[in-house]
Protein backbone atom coordinates (compact mmCIF):
# COMPACT_ATOMS: atom_id res chain seq x y z
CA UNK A 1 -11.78 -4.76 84.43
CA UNK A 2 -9.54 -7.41 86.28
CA UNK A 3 -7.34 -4.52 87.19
CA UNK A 4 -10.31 -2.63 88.75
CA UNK A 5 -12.15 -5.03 90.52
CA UNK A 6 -9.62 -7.36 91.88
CA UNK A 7 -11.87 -9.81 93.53
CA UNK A 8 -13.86 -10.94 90.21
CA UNK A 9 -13.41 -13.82 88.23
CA UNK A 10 -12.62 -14.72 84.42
CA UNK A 11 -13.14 -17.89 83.43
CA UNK A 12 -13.43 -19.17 79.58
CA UNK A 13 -16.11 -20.87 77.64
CA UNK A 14 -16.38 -24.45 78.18
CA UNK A 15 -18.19 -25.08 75.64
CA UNK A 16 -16.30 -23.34 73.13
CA UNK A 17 -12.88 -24.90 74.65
CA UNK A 18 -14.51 -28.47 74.67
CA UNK A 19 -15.46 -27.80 70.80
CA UNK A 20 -11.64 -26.53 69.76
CA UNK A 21 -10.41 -29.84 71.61
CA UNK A 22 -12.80 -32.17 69.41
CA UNK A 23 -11.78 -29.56 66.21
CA UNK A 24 -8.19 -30.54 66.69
CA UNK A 25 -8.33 -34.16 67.61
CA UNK A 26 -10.76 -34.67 64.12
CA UNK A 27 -8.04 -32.87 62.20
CA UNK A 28 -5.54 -35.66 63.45
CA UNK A 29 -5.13 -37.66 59.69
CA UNK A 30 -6.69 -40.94 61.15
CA UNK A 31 -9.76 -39.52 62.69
CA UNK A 32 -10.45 -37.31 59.40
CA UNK A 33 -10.21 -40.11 57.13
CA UNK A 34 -12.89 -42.15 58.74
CA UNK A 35 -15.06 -39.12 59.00
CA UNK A 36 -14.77 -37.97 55.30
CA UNK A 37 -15.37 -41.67 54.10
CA UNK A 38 -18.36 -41.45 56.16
CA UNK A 39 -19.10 -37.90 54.48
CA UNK A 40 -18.90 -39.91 51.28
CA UNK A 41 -21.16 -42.19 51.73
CA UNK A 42 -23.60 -40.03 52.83
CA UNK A 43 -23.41 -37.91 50.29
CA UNK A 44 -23.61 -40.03 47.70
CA UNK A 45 -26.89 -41.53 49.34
CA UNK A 46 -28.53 -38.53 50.08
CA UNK A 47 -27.66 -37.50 46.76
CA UNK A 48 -29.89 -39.68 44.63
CA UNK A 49 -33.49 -40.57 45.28
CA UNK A 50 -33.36 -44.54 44.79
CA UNK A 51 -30.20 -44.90 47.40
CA UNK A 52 -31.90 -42.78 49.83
CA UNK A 53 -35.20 -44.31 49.13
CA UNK A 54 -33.17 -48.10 49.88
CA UNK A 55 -31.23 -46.89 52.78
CA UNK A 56 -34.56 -45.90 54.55
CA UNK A 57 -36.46 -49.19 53.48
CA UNK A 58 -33.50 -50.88 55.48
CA UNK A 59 -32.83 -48.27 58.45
CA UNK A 60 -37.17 -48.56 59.01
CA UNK A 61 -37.15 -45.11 57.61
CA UNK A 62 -34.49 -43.73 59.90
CA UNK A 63 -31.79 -40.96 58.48
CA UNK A 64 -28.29 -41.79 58.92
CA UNK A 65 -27.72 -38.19 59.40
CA UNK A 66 -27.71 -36.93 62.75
CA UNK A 67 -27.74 -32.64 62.74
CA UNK A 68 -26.41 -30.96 65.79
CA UNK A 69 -25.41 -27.75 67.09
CA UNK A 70 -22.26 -27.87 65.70
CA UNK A 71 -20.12 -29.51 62.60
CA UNK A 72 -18.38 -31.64 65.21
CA UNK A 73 -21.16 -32.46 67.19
CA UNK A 74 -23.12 -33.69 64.01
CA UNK A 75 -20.06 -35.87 62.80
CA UNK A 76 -20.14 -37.64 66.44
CA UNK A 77 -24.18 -37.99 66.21
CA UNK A 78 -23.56 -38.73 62.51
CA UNK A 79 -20.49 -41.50 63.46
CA UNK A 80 -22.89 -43.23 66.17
CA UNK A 81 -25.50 -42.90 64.00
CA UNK A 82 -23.96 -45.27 61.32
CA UNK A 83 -22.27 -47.60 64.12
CA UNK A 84 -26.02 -48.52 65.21
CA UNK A 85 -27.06 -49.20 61.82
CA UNK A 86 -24.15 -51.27 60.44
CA UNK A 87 -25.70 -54.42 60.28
CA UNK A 88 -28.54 -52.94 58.63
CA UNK A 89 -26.43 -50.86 55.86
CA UNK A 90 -24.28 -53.86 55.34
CA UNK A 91 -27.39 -55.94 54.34
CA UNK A 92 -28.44 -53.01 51.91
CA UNK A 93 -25.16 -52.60 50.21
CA UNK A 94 -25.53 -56.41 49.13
CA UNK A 95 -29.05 -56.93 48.35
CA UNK A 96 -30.57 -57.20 44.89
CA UNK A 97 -32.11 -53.55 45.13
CA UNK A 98 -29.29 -51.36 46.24
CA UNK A 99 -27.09 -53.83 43.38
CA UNK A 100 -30.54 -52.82 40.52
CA UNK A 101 -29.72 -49.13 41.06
CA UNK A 102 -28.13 -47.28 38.10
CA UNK A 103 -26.41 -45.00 40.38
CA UNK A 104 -24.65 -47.87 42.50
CA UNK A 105 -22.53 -48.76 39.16
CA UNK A 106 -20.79 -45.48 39.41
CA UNK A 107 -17.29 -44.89 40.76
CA UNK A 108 -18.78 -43.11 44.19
CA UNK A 109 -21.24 -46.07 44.24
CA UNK A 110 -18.81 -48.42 44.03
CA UNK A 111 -16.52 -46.88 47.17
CA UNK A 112 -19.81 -46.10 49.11
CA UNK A 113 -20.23 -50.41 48.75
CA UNK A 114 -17.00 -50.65 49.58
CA UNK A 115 -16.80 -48.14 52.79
CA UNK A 116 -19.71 -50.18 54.18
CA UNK A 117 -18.07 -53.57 53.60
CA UNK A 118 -14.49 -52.66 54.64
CA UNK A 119 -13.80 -53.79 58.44
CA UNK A 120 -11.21 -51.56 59.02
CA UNK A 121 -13.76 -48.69 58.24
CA UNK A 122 -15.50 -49.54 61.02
CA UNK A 123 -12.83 -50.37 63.51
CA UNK A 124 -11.79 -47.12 63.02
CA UNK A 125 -15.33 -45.54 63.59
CA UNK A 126 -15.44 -47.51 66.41
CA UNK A 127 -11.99 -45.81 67.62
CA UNK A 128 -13.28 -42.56 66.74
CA UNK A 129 -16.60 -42.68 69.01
CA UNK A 130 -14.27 -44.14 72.12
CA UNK A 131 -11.79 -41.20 71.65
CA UNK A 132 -14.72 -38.50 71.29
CA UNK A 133 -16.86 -40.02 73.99
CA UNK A 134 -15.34 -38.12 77.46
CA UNK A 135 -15.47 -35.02 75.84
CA UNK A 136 -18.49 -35.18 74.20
CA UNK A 137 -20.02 -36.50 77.42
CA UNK A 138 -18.76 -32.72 78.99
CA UNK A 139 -20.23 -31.12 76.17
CA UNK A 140 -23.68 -32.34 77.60
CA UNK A 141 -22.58 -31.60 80.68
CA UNK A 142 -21.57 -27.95 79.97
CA UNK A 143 -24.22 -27.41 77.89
CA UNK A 144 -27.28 -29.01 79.31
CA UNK A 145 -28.43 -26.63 81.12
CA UNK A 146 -29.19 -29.22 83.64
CA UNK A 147 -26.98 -28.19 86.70
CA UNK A 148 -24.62 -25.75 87.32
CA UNK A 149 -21.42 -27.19 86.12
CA UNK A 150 -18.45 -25.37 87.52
CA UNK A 151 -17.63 -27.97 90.35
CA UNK A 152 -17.58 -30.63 87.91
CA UNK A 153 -15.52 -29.62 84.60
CA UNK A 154 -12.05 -29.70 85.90
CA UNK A 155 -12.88 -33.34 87.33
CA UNK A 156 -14.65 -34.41 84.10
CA UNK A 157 -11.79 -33.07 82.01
CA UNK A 158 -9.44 -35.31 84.12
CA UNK A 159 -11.93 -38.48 83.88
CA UNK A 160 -11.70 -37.30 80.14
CA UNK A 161 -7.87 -38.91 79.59
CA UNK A 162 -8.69 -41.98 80.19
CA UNK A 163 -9.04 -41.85 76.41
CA UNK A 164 -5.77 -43.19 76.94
CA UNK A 165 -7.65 -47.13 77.37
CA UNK A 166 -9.51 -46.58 73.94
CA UNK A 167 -5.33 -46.61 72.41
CA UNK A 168 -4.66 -49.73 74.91
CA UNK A 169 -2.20 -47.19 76.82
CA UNK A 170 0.50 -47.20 74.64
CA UNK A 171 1.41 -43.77 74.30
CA UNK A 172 2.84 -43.80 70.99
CA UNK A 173 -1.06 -43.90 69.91
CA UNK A 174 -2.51 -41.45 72.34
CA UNK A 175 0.43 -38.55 72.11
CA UNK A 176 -0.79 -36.49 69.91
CA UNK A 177 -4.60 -36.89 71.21
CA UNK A 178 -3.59 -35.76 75.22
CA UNK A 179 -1.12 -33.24 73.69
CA UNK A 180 -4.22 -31.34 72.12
CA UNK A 181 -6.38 -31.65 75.13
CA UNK A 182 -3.71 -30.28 77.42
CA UNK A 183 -2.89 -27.38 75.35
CA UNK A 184 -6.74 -26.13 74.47
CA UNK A 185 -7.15 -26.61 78.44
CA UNK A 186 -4.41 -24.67 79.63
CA UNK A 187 -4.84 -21.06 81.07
CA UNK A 188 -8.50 -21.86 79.57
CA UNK A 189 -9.96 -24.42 82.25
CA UNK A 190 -7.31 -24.93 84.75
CA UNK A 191 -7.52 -21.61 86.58
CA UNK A 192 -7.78 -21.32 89.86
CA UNK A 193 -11.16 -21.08 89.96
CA UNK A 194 -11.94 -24.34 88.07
CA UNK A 195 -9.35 -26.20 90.44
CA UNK A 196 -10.89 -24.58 93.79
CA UNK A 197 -14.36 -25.83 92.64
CA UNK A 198 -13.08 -29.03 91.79
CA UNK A 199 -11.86 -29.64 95.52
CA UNK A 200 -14.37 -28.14 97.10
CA UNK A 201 -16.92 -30.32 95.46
CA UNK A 202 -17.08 -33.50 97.71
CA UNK A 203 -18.44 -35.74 94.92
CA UNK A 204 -14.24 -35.94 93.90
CA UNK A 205 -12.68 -34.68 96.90
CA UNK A 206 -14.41 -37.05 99.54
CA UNK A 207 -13.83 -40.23 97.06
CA UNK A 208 -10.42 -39.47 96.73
CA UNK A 209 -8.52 -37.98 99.49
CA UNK A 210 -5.31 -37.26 97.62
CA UNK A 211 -6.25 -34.19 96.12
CA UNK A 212 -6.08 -32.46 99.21
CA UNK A 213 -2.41 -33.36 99.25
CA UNK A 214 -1.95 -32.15 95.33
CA UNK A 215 0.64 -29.09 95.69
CA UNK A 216 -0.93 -28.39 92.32
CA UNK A 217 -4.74 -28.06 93.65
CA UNK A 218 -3.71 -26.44 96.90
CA UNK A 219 -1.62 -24.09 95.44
CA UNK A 220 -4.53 -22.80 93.27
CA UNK A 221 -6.99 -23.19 96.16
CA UNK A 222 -5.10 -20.49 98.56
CA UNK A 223 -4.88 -18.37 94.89
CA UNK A 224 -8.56 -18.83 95.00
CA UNK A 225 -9.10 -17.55 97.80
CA UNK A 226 -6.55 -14.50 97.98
CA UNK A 227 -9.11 -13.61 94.76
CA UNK A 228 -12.03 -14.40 96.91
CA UNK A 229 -11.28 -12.43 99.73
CA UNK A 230 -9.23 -9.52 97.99
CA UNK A 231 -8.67 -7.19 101.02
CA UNK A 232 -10.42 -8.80 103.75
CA UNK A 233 -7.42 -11.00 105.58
CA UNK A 234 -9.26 -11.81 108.32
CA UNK A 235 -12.03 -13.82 106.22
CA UNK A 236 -9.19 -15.53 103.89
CA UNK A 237 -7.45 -16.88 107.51
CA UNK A 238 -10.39 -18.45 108.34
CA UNK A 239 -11.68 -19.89 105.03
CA UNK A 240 -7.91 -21.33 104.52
CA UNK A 241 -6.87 -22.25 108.19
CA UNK A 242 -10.40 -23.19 109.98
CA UNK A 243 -12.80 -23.88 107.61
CA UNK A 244 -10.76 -25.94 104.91
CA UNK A 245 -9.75 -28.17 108.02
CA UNK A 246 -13.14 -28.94 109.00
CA UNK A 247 -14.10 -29.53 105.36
CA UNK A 248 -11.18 -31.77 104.84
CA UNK A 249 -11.01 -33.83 108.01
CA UNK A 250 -15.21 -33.93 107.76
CA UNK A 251 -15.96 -32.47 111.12
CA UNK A 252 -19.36 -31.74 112.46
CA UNK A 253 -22.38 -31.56 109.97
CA UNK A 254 -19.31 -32.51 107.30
CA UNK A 255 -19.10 -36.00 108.64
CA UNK A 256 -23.42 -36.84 109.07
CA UNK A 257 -24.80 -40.41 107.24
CA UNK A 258 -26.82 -38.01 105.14
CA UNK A 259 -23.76 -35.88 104.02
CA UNK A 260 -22.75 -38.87 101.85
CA UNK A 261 -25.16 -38.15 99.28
CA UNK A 262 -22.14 -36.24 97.54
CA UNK A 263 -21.78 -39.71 96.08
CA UNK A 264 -23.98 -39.53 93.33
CA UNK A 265 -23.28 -37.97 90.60
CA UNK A 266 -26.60 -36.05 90.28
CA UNK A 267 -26.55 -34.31 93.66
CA UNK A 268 -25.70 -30.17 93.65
CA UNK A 269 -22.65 -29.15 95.09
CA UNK A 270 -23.92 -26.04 96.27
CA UNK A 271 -27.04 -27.30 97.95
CA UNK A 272 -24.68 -29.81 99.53
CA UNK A 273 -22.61 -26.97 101.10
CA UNK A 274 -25.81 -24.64 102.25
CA UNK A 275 -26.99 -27.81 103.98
CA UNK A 276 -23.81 -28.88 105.62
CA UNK A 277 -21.06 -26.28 105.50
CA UNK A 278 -22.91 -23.95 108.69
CA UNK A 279 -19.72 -25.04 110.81
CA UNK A 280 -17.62 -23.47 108.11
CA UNK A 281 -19.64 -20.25 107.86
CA UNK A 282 -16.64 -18.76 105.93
CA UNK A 283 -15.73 -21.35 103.38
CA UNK A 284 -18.91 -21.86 102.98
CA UNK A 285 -20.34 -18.58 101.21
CA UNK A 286 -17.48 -18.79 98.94
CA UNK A 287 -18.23 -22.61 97.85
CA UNK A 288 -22.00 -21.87 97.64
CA UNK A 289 -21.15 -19.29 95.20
CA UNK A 290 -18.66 -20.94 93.14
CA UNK A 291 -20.06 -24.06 92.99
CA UNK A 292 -23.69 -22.41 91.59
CA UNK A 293 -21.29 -20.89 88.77
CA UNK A 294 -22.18 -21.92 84.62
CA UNK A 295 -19.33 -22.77 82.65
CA UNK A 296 -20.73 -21.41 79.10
CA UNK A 297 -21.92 -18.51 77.50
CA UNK A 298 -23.26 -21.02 75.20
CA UNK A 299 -27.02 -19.92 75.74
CA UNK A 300 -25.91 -16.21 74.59
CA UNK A 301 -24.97 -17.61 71.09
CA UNK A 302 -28.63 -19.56 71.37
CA UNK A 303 -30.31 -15.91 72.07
CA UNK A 304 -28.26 -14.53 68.56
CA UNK A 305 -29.10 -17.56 66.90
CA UNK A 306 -32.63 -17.03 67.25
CA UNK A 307 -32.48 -13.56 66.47
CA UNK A 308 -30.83 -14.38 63.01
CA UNK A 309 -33.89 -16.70 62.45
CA UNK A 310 -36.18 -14.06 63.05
CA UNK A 311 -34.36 -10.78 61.20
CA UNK A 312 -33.67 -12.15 57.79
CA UNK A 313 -33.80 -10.20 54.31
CA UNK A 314 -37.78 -10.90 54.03
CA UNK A 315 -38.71 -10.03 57.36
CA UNK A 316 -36.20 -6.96 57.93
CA UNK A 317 -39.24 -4.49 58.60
CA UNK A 318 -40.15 -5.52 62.19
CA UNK A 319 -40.16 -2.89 64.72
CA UNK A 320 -37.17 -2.81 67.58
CA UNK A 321 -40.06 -3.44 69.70
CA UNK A 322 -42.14 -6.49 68.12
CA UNK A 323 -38.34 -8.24 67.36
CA UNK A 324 -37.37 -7.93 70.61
CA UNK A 325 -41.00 -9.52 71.60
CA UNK A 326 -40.50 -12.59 69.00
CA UNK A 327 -36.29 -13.27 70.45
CA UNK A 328 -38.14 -13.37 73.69
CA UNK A 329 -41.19 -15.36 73.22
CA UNK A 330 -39.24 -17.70 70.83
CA UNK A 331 -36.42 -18.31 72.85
CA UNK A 332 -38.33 -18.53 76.15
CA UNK A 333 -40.54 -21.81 74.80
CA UNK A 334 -38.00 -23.29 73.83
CA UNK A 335 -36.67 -23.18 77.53
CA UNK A 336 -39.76 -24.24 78.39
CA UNK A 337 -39.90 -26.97 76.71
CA UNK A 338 -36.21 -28.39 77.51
CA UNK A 339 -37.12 -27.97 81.13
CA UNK A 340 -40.41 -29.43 80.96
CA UNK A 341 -38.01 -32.90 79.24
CA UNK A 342 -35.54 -32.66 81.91
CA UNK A 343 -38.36 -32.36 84.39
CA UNK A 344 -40.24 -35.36 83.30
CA UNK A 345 -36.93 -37.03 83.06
CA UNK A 346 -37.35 -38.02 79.29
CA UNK A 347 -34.44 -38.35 77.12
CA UNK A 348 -32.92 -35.08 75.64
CA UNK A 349 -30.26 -35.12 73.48
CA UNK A 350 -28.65 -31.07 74.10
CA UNK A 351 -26.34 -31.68 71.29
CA UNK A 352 -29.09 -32.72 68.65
CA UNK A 353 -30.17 -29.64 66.72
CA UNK A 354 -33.50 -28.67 65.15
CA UNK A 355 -32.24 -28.04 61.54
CA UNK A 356 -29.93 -29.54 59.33
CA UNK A 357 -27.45 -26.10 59.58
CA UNK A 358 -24.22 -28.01 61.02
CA UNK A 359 -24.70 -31.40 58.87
CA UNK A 360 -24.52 -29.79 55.08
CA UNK A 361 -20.86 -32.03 55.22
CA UNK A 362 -22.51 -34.87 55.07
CA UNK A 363 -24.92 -34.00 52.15
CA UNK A 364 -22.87 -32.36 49.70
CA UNK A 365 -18.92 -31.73 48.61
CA UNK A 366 -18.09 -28.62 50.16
CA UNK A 367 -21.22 -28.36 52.69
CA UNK A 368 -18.57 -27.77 56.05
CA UNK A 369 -17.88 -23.89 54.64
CA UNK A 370 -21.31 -23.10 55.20
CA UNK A 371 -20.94 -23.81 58.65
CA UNK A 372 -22.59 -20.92 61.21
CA UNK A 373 -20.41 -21.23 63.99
CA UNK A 374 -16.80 -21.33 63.19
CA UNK A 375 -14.72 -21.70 65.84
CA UNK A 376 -10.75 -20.47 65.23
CA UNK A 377 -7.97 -20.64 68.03
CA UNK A 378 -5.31 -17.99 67.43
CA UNK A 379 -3.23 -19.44 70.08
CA UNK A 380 -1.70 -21.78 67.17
CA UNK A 381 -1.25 -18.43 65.48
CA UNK A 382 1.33 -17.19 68.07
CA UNK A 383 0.01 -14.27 69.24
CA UNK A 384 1.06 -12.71 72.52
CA UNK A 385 -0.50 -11.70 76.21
CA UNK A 386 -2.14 -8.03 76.78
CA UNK A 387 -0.19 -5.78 78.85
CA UNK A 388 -0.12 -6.04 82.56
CA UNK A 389 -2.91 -8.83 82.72
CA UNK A 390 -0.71 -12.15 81.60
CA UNK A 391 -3.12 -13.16 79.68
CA UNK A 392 -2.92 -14.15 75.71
CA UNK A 393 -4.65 -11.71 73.09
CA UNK A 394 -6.61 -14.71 71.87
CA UNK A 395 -8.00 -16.10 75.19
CA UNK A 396 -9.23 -12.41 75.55
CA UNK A 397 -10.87 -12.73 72.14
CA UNK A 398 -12.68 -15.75 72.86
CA UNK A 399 -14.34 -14.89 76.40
CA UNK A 400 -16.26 -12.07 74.28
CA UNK A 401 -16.63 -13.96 71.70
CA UNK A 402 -14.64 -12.55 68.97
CA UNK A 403 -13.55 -15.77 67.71
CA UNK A 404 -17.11 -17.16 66.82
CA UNK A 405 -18.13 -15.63 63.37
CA UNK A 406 -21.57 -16.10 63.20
CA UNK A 407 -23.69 -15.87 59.54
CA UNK A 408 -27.11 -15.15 59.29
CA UNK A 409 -29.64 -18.94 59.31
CA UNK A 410 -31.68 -17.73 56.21
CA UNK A 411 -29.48 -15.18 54.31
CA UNK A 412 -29.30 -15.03 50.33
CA UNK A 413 -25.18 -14.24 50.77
CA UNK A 414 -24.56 -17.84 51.23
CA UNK A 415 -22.73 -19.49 48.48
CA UNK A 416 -25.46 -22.30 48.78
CA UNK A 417 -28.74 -22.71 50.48
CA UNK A 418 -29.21 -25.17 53.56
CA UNK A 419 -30.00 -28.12 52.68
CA UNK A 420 -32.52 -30.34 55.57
CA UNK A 421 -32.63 -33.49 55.56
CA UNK A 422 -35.88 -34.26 55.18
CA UNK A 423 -35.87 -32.44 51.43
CA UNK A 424 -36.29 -34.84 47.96
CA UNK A 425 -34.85 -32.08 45.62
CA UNK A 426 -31.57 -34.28 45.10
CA UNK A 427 -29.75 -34.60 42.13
CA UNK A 428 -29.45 -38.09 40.24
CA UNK A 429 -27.78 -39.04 37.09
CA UNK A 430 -30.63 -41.04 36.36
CA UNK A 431 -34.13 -39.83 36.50
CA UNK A 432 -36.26 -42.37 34.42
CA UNK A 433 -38.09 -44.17 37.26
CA UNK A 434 -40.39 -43.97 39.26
CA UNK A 435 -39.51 -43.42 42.63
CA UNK A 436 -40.61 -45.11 45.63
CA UNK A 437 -41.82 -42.54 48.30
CA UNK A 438 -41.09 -43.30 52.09
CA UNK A 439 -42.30 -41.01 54.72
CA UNK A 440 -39.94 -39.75 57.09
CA UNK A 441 -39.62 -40.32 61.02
CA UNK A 442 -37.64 -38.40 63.18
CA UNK A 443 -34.50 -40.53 64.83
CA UNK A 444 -36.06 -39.96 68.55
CA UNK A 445 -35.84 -43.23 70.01
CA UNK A 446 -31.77 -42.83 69.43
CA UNK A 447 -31.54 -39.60 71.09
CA UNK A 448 -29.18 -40.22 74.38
CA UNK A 449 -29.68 -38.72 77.59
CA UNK A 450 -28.10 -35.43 78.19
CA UNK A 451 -27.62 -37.28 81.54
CA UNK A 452 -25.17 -40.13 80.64
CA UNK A 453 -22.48 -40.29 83.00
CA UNK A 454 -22.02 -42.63 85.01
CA UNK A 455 -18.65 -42.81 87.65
């Protein structure tokens, strides 16, 4: 198609390129060990009615266990989840009633005490949340359905390294961490494209004036723009050598009181340039439209999603037709209802998920292989570029989505059934009580806003 229509675009999944960054980074040895200690613990308690009763009698009936959308978003929520309540799960691993529990004297009692008492268990939780943070914050970004977010991933990605402070800038610590984010990002979100929105969206190029003297950025500016105006010469001269000099040295409307409103985070690019770019007719069109781009097909995988939850084994007799109704009623309310929360500016968590699909890790051994979205990178598999385009076989694979093997929500082929949170069918090595029933509350007043960023 590139080689067809030479003036279109490709540009990769953010969201699915933000996800194989915080994949790699939790595979580092440190990271995973504090997140399968916490797995541990959370297994064990959800795994027995008397800890799980105690843990909620001490969290004010609050889960630990934070789903979301996917395995790594849930062991962030799940991480943050545990940091807030550390006080509170300290306190219950030495009272009298978590000490009276038969279950507690067992070998994964005794390291679930111990996980919860050990400091550098939670120094390194605490590491873990400061190193996911700046990408998780793009996640909501990308996936929030909020604003359009092309003009502000490549910036957010560089704001993103400043992991570098959460290691105290010795690089020995942070290697390894910046070496995966550089490598998931290249040819992925450093195209052309990505760079030419990030200069042409004031909120970065206005506050900091250097990147119009970045070879780097310029250089994939003018590439922009060759793209852009494929075969028109005359509109590429004046986008590059009239326009971009107006936009750059803020002449006319560029340069207004009210032009500075690019300052804020929360304005639109795009509306910016329809309101102020009419002396740069040229440039202008071109940064209207880019800067109104997405930057994830995430919402496609939504639409499957909820057609898995509606076609399943029982209900396989539907008519095309009346399916095709349900996807669309279905997955139009629930539009609805996330713009009706962003409308009435309440807080919206985009990574928090309605079932427990992407948190069986943390509430049984062996829960992460029933994961429904697994993401895979063959780039660390070596494979080379298709013919004549440059580009690598698997970044190809992953822009149609060939790399996200999706599984049915309800389907009797998996191994084991998905387990919610909510459910009291655990097993327990000791069943002679009585139990103590707690209701359960949903963890809303913990949900962050899908708007969190702050410069």
């Amino acid at each position: 198609m590139l080689e067809k229509r030479l003036n279109i675009f490709w540009s990769s999944c953010a969201t699915h390129t933000i996800n194989l960054m915080l994949q790699g980074i939790g595979n580092l040895p440190r990271f995973k060990k504090t997140v399968d200690q916490a797995k541990a613990f959370t297994i064990f308690v959800y795994g027995h009615h008397r800890t799980l009763a105690c843990m909620r009698s001490f969290t004010k009936e609050k889960d630990i266990i934070r789903p979301g959308v996917t395995r790594f978003a849930t062991n962030y929520l799940t991480l943050q989840s545990l940091m807030d309540k550390k006080d509170a799960l300290r306190k219950m691993v030495v009272d009298a009633k978590w000490e009276e529990i038969p279950d507690v004297k067992s070998r994964k009692g005794k390291d679930a005490t111990t996980t919860m008492l050990s400091t550098p268990f939670w120094k390194s939780v605490a590491l873990c949340l400061k190193v996911f943070e700046p990408l998780v914050r793009l996640l909501r970004l990308v996936d929030g359905d909020v604003k359009p977010a092309m003009g502000f991933l490549y910036g957010e990605l560089i704001k993103g390294k400043e992991v570098k402070e959460a290691f105290g800038n010795v690089e020995k610590n942070y290697k390894d961490v910046m070496a995966i984010v550089d490598k998931k990002m290249k040819n992925r979100l450093d195209s052309p494209l990505h760079v030419a929105a990030y200069m042409l969206n004031p909120y970065y190029s206005y506050k900091e004036a250097s990147i119009f003297d970045d070879p780097n950025v310029m250089e994939k500016f003018m590439l922009c723009c060759e793209t852009y105006f494929k075969g028109d010469e005359e509109k590429e001269y004046l986008a590059v050598n009239e326009d971009f000099d107006k936009f750059r040295t803020r002449q006319g409307s560029f340069g207004k009181k009210m032009a500075r409103s690019c300052e804020k985070f929360e304005f639109s690019p795009a509306s910016w340039w329809r309101l102020y770019g009419g002396g740069a007719p040229t440039l202008q069109h071109m940064a209207t439209r880019i800067l109104s781009l997405t930057a994830s097909s995430s919402s496609c995988e939504r639409n499957w999603s909820t057609f898995e939850s509606i076609h399943t084994k029982r209900r396989n007799r539907l008519t095309t037709e009346r399916l095709s109704m349900l996807v669309y009623v279905q997955f139009n309310a629930r539009l609805l209802s996330k713009k009706e929360k962003i409308s009435n500016k309440k807080t919206y968590e985009v990574l928090l998920s309605n079932d427990a699909a992407e948190a069986q890790g943390f509430l049984y051994e062996g829960g992460d292989d029933q994961a429904l979205v697994v993401f895979k990178d063959p780039d660390d598999e070596g494979e080379g570029e298709v013919p004549g385009t440059g580009m690598s076989w698997a970044v190809l694979g992953e822009a149609i989505g060939a790399n996200e093997q999706l599984q049915p929500r309800r389907s009797g082929r998996r191994a084991q059934p998905t387990r919610e949170i909510h459910e009291e069918e655990f097993e327990s090595e000791s069943e002679d009580y009585e139990e103590e029933q707690i209701p359960f509350e949903d963890d809303e007043d913990e949900i962050l806003g899908a708007n969190s960023f702050e410069d």
